[in-house]
PDB file of N, CA and C in Angstrom:
ATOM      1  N   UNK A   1       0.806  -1.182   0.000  1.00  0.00           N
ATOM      2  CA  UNK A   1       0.000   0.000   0.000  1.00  0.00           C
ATOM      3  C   UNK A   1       0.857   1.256   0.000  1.00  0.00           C
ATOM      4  N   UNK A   2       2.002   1.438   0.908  1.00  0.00           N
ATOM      5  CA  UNK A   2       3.021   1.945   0.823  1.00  0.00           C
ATOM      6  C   UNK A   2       3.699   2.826  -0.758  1.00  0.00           C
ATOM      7  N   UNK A   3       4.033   1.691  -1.247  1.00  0.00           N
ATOM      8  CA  UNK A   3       4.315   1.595  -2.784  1.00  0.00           C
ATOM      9  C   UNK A   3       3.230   2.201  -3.716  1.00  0.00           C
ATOM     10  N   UNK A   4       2.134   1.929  -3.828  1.00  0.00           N
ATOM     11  CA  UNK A   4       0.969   2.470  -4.296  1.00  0.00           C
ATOM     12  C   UNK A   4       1.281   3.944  -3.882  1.00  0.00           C
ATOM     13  N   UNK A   5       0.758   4.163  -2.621  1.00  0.00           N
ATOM     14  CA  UNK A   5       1.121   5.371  -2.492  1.00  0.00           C
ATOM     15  C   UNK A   5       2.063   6.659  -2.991  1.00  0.00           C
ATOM     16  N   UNK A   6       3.354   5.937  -3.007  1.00  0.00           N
ATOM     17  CA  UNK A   6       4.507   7.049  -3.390  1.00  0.00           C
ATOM     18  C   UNK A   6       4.493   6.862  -4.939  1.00  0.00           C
ATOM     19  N   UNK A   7       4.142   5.953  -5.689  1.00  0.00           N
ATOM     20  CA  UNK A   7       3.782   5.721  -7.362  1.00  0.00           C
ATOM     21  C   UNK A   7       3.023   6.599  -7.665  1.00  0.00           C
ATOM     22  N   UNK A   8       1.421   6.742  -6.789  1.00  0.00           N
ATOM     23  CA  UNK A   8       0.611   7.527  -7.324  1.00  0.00           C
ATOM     24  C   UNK A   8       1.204   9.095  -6.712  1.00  0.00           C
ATOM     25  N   UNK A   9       2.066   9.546  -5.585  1.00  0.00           N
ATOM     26  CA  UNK A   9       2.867  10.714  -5.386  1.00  0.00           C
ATOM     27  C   UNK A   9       3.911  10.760  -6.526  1.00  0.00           C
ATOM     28  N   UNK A  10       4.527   9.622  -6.964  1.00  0.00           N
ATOM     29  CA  UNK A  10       5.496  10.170  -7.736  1.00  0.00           C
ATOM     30  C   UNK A  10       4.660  10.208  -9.576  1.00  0.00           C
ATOM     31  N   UNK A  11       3.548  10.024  -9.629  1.00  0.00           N
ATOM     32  CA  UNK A  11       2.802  10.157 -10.663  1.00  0.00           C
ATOM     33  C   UNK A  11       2.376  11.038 -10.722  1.00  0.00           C
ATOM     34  N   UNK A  12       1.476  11.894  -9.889  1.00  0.00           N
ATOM     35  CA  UNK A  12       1.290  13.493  -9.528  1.00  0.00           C
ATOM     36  C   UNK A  12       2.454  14.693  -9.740  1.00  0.00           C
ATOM     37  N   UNK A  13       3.563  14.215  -8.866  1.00  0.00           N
ATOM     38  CA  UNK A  13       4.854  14.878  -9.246  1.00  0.00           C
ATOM     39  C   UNK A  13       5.239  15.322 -10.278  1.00  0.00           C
ATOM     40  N   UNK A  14       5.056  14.222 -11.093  1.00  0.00           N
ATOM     41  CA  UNK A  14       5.472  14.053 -12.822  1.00  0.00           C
ATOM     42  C   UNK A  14       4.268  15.000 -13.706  1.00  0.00           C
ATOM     43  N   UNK A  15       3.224  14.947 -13.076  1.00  0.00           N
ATOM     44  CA  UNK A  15       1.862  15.411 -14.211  1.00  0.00           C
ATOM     45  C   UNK A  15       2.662  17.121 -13.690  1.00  0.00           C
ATOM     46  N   UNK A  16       2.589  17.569 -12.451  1.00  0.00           N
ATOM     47  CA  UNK A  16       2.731  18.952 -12.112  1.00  0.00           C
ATOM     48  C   UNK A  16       3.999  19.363 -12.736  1.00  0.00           C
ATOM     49  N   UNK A  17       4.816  18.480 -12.486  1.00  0.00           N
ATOM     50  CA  UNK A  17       6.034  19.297 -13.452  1.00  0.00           C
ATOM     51  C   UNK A  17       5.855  19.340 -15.177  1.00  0.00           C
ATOM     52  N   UNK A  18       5.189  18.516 -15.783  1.00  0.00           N
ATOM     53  CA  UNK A  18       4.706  18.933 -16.984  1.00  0.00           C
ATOM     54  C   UNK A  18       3.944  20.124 -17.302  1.00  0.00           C
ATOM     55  N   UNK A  19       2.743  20.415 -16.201  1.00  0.00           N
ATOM     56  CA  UNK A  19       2.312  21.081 -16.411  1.00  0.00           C
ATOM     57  C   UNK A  19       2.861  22.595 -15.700  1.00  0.00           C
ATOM     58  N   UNK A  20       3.856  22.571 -14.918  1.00  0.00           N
ATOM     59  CA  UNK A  20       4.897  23.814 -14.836  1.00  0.00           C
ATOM     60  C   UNK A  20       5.914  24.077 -15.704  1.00  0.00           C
ATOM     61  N   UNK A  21       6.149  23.163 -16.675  1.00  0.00           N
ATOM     62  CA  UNK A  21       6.929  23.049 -17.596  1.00  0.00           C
ATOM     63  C   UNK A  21       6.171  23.925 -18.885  1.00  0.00           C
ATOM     64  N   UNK A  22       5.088  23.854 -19.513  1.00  0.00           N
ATOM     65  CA  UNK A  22       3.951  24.246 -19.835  1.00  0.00           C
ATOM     66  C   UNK A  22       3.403  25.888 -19.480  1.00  0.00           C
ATOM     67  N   UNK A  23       3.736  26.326 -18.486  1.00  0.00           N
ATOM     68  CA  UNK A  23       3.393  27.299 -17.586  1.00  0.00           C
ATOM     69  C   UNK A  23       4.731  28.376 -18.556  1.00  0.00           C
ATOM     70  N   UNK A  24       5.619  27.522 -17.814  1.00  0.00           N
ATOM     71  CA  UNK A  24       7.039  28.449 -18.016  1.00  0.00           C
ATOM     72  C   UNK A  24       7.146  28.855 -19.600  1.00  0.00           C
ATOM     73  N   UNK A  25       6.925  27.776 -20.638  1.00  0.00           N
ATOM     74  CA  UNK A  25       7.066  28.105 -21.903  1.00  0.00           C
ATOM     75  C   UNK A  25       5.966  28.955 -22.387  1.00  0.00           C
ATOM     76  N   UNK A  26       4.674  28.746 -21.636  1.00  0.00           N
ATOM     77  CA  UNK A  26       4.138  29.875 -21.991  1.00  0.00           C
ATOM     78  C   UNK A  26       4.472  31.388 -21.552  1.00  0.00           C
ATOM     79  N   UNK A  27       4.622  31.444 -20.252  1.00  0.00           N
ATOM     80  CA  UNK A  27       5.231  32.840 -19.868  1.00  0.00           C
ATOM     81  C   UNK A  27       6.420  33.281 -20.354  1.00  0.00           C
ATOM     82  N   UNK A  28       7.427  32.452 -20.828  1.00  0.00           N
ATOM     83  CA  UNK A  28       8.463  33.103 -21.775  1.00  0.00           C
ATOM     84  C   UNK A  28       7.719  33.737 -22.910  1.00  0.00           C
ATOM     85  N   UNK A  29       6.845  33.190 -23.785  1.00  0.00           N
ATOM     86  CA  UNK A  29       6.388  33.606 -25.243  1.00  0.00           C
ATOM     87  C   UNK A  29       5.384  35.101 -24.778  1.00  0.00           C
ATOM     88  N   UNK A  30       4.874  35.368 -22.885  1.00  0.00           N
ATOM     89  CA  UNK A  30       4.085  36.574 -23.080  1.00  0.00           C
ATOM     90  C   UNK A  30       5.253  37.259 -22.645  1.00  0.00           C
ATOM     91  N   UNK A  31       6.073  37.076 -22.526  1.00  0.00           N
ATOM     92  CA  UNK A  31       7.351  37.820 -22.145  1.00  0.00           C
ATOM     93  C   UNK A  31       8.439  38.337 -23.094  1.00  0.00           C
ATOM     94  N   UNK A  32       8.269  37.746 -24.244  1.00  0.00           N
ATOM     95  CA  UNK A  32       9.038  38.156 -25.328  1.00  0.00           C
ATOM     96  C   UNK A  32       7.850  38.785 -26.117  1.00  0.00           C
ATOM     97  N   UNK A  33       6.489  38.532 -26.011  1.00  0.00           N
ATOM     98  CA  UNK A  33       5.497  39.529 -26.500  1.00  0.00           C
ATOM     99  C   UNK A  33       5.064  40.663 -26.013  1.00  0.00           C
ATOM    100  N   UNK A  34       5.264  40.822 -25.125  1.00  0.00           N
ATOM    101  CA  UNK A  34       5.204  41.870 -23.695  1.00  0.00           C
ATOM    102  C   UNK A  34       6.699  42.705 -24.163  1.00  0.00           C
ATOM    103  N   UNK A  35       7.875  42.542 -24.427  1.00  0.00           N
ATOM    104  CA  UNK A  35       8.635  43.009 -24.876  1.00  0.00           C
ATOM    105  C   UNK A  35       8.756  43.992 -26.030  1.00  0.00           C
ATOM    106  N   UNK A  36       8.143  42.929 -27.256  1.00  0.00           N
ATOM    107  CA  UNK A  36       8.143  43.475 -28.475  1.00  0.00           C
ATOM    108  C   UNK A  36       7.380  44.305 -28.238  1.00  0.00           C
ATOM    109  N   UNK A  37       6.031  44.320 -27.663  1.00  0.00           N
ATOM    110  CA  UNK A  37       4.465  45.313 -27.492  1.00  0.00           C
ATOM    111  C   UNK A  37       5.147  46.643 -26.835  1.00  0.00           C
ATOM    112  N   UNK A  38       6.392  46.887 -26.103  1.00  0.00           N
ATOM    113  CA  UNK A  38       6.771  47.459 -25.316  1.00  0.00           C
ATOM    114  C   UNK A  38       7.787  48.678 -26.303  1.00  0.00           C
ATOM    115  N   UNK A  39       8.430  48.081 -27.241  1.00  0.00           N
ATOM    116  CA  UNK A  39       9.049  48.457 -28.347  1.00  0.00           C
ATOM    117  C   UNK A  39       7.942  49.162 -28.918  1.00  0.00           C
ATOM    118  N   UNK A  40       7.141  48.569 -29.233  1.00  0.00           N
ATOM    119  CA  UNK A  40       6.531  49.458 -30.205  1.00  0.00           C
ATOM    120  C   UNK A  40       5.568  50.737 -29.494  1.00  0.00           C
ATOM    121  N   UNK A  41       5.223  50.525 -28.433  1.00  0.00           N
ATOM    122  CA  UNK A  41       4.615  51.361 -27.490  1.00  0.00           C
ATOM    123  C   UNK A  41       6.198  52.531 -27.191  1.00  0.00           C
ATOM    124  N   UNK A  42       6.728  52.402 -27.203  1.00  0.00           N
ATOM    125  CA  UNK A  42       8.133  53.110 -27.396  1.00  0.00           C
ATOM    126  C   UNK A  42       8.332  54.380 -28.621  1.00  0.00           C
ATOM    127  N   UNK A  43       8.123  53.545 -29.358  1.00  0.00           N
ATOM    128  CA  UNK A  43       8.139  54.057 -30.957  1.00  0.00           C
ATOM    129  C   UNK A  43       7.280  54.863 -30.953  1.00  0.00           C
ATOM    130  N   UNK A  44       5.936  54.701 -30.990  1.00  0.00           N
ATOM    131  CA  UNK A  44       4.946  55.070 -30.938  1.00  0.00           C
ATOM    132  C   UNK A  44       4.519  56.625 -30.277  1.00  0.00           C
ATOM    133  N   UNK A  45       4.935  56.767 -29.217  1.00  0.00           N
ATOM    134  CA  UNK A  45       5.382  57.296 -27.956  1.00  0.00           C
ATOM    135  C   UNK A  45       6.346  58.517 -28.368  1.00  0.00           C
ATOM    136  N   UNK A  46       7.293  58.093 -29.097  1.00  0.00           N
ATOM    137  CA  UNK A  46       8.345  58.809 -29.951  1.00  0.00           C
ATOM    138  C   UNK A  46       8.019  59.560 -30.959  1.00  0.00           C
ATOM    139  N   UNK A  47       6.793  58.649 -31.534  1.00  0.00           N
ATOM    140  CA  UNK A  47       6.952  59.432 -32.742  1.00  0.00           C
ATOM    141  C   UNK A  47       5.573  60.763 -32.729  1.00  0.00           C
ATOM    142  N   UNK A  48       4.711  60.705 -31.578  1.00  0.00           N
ATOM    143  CA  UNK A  48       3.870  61.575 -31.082  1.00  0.00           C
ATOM    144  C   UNK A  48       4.845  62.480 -30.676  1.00  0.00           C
ATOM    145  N   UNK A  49       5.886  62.886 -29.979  1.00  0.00           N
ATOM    146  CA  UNK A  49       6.443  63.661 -29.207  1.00  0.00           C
ATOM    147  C   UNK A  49       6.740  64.807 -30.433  1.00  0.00           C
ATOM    148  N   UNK A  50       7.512  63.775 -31.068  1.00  0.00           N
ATOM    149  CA  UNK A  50       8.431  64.845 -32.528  1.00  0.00           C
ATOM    150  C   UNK A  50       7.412  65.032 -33.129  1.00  0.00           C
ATOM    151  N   UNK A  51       6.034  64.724 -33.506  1.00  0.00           N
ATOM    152  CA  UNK A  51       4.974  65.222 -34.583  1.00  0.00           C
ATOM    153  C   UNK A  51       4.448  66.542 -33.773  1.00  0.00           C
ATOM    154  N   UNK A  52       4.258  66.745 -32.273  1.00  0.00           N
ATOM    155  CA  UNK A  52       3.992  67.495 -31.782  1.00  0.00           C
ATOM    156  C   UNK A  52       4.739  68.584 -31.312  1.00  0.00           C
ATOM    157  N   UNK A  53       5.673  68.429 -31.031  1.00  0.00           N
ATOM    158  CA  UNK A  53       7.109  69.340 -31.469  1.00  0.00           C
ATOM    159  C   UNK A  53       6.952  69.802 -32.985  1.00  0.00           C
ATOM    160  N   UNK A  54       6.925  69.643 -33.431  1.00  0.00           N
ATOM    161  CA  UNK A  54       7.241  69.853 -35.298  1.00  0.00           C
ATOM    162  C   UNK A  54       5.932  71.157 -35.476  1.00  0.00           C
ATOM    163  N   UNK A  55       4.707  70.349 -34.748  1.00  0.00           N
ATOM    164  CA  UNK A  55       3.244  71.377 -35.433  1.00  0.00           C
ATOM    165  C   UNK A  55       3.459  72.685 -34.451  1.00  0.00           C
ATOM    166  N   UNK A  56       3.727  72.286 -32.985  1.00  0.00           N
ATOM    167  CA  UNK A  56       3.509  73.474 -31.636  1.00  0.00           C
ATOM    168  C   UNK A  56       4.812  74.739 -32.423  1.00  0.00           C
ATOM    169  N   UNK A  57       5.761  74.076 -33.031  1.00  0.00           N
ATOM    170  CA  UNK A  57       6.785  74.916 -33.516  1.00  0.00           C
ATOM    171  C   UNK A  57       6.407  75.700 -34.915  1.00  0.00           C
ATOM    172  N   UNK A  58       5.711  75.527 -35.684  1.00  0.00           N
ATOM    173  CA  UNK A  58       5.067  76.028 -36.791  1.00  0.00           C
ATOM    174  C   UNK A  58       3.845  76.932 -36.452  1.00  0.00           C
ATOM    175  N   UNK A  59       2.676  76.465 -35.326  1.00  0.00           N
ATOM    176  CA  UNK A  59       1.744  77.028 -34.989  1.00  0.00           C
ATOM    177  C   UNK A  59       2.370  78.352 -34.039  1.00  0.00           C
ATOM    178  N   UNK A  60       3.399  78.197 -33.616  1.00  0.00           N
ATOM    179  CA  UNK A  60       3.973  79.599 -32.536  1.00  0.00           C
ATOM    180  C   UNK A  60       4.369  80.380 -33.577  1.00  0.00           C
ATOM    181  N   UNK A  61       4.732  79.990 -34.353  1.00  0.00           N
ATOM    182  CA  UNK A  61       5.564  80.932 -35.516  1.00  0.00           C
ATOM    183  C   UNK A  61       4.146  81.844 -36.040  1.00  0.00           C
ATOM    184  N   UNK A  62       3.348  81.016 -36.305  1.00  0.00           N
ATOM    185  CA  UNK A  62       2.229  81.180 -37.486  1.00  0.00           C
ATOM    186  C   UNK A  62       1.585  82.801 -36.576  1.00  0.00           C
ATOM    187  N   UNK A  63       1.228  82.294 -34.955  1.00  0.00           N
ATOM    188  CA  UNK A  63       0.715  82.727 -34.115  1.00  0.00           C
ATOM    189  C   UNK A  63       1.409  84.533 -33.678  1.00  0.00           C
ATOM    190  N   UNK A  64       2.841  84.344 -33.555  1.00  0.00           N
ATOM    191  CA  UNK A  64       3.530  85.308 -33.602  1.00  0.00           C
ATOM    192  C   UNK A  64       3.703  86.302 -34.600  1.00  0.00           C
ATOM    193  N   UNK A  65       3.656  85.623 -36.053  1.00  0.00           N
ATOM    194  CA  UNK A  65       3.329  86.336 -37.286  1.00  0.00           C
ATOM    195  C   UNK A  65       2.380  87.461 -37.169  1.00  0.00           C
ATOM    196  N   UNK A  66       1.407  86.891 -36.832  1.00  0.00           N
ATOM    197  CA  UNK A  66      -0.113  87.248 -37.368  1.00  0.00           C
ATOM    198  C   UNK A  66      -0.084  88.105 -36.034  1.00  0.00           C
ATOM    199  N   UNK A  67       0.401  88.158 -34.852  1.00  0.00           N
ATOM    200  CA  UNK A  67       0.372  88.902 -33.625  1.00  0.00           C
ATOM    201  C   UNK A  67       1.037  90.255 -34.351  1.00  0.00           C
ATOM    202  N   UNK A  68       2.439  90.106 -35.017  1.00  0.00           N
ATOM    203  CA  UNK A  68       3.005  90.937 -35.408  1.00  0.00           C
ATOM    204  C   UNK A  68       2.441  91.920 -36.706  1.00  0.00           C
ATOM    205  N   UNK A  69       1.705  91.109 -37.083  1.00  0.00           N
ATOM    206  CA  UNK A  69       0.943  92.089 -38.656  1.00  0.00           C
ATOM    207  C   UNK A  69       0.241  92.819 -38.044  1.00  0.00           C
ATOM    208  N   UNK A  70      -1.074  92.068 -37.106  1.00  0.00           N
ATOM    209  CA  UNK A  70      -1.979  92.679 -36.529  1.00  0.00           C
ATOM    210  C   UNK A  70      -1.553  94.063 -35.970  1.00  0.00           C
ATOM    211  N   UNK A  71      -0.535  93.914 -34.773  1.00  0.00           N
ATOM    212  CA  UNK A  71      -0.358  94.787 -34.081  1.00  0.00           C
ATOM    213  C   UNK A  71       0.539  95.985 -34.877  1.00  0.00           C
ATOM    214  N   UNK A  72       1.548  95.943 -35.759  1.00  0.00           N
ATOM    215  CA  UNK A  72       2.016  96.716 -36.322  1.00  0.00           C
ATOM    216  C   UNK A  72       1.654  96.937 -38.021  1.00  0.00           C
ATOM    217  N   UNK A  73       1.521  96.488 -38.292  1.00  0.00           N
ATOM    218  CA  UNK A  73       0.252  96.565 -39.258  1.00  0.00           C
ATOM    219  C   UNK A  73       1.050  96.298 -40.466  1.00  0.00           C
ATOM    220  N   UNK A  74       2.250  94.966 -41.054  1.00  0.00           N
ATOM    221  CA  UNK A  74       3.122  95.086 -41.947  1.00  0.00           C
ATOM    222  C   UNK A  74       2.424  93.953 -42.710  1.00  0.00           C
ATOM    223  N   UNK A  75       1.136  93.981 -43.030  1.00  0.00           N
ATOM    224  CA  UNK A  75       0.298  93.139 -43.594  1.00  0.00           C
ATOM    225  C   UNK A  75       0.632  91.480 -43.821  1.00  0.00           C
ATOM    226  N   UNK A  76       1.111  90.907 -44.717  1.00  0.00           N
ATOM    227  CA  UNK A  76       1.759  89.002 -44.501  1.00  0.00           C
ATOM    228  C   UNK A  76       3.041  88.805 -44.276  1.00  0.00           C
ATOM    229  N   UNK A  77       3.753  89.960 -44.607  1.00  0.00           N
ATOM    230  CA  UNK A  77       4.944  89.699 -44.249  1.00  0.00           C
ATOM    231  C   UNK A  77       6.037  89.111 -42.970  1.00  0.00           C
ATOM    232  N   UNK A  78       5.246  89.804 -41.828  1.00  0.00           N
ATOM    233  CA  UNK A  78       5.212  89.265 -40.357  1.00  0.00           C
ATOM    234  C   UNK A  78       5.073  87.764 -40.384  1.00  0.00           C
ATOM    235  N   UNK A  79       3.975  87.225 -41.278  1.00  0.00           N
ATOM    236  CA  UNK A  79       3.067  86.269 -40.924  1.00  0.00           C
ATOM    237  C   UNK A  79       4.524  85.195 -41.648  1.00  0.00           C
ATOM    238  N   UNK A  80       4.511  85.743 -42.500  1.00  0.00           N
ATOM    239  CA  UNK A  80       5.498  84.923 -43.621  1.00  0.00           C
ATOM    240  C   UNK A  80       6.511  84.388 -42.937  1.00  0.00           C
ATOM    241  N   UNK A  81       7.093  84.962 -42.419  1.00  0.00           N
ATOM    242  CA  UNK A  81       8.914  85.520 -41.969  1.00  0.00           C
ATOM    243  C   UNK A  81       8.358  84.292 -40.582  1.00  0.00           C
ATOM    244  N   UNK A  82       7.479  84.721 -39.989  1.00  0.00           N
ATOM    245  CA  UNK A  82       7.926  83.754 -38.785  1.00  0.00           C
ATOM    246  C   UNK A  82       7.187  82.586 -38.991  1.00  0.00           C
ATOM    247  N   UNK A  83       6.578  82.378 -39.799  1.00  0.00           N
ATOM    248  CA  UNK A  83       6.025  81.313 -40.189  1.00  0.00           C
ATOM    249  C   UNK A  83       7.144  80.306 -40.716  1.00  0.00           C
ATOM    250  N   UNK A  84       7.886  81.040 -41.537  1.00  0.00           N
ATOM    251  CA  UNK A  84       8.955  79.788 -42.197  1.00  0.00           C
ATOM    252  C   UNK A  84       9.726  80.270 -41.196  1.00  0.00           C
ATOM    253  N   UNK A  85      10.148  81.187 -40.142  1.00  0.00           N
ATOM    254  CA  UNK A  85      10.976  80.655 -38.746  1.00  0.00           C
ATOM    255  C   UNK A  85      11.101  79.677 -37.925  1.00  0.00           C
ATOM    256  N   UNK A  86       9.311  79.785 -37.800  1.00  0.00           N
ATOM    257  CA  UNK A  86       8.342  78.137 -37.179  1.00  0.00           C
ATOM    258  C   UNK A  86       9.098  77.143 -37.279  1.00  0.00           C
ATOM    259  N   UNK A  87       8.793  77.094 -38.882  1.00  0.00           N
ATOM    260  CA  UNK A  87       8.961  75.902 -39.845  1.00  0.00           C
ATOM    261  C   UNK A  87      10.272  75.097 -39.153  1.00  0.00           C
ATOM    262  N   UNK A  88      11.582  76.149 -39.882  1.00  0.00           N
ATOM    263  CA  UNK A  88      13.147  75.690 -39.677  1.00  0.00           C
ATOM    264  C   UNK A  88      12.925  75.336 -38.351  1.00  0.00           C
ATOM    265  N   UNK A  89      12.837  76.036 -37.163  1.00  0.00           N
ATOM    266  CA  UNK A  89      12.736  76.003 -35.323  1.00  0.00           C
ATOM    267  C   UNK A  89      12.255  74.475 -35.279  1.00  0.00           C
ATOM    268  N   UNK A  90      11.191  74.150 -35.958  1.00  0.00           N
ATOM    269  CA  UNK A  90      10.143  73.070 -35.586  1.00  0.00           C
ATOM    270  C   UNK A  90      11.148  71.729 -36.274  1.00  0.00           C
ATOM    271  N   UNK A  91      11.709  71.907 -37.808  1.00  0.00           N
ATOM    272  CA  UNK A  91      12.726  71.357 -38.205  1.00  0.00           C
ATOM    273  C   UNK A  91      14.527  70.782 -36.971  1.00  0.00           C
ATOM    274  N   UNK A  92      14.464  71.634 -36.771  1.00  0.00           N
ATOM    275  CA  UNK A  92      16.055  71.558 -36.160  1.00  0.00           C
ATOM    276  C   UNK A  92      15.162  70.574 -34.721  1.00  0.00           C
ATOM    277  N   UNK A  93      14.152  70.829 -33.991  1.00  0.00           N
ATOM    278  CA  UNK A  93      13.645  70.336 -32.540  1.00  0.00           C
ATOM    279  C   UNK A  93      13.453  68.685 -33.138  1.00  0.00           C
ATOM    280  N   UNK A  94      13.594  68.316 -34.227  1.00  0.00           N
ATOM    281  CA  UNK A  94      12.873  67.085 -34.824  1.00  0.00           C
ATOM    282  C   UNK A  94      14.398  66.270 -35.066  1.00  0.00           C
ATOM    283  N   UNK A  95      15.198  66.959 -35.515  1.00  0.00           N
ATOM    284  CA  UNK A  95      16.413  66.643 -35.471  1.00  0.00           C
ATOM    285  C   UNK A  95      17.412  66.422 -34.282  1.00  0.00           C
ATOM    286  N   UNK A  96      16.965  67.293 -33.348  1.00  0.00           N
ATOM    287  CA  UNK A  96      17.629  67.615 -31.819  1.00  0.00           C
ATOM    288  C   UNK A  96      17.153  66.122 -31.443  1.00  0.00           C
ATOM    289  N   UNK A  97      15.803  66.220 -31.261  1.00  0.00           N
ATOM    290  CA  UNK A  97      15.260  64.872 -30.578  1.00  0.00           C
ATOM    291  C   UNK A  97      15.524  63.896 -31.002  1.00  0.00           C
ATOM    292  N   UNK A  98      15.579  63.682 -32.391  1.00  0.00           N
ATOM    293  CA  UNK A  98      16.088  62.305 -33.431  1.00  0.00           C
ATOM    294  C   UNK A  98      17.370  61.911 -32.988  1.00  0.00           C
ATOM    295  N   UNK A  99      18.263  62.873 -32.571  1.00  0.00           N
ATOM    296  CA  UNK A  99      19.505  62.449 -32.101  1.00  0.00           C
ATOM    297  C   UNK A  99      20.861  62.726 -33.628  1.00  0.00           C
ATOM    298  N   UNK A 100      19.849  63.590 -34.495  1.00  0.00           N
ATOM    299  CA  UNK A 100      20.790  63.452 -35.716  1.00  0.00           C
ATOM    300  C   UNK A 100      21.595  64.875 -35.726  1.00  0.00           C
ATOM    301  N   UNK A 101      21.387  65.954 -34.990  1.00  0.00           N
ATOM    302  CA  UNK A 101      22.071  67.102 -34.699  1.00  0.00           C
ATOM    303  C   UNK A 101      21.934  67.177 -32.931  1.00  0.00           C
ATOM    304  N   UNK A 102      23.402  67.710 -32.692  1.00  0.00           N
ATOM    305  CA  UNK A 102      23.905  68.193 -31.152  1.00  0.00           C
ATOM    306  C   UNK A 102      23.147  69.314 -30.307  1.00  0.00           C
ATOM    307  N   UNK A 103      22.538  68.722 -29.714  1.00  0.00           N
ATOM    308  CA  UNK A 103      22.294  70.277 -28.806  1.00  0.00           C
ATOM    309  C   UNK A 103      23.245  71.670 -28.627  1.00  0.00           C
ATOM    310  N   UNK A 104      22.719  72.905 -28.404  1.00  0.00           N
ATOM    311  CA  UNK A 104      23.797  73.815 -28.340  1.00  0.00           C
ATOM    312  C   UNK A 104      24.587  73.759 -27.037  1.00  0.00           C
ATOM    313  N   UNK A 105      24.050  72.973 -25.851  1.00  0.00           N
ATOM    314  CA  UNK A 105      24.572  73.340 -24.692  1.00  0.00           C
ATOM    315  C   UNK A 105      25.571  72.152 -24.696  1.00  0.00           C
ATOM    316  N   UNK A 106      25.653  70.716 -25.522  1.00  0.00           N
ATOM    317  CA  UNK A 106      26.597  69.708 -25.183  1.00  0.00           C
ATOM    318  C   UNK A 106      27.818  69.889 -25.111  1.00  0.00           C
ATOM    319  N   UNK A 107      28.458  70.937 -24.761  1.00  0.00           N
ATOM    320  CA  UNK A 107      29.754  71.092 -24.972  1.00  0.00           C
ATOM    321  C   UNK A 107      30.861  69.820 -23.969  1.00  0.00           C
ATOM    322  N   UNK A 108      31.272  68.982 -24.497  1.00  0.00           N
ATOM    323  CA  UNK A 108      32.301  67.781 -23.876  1.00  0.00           C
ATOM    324  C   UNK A 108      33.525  68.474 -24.167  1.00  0.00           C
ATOM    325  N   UNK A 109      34.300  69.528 -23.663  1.00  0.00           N
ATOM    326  CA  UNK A 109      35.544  70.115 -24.019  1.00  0.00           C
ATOM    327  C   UNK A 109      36.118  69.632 -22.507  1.00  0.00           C
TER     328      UNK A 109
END
């Protein structure tokens, strides 16, 4: 009876480690999916920042323009001038952040 016993314990043993075996290979695969999902939530994340940088930098320009016509009265020209100021400003912040041009303050001397 003895024997019975520890057969059907060491038969249980065996089913649970299959089925922790089972467990584990699945939680690796939400773990390398949980990863990738994490990447792209990254990206994603990234690429809102610089689209919104890019427009807030064009719309200040646009905004300042039109402040400047209004108030001094140099009809589109204001509007023009800082509008394509915007533009470049909103340009170079897209680049800053991209990592493809240096900030002005990095000085490593």
């Amino acid at each position: 009876m003895a024997d019975d016993r520890e057969e059907s314990l060491e038969k249980r043993r065996a089913q649970l480690g299959a089925k922790l075996a089972i467990k584990r290979v699945d939680a690796g695969e939400d773990e390398a999916r949980e990863a990738q999902a994490e990447v792209s939530r990254k990206g994603y994340a990234q690429a809102m920042k610089l689209s919104s940088e890019f427009i807030a930098a064009i719309l200040v320009g646009a905004f300042l323009g039109w402040f400047l016509d209004y108030s001094v009265g140099t009809a589109p020209w204001g509007m023009i001038v800082l509008l394509l100021l915007g533009f470049c400003a909103g340009v170079l912040n897209v680049l800053r952040s991209a990592g493809v041009v240096a900030h002005p303050l990095d000085d490593k001397k």
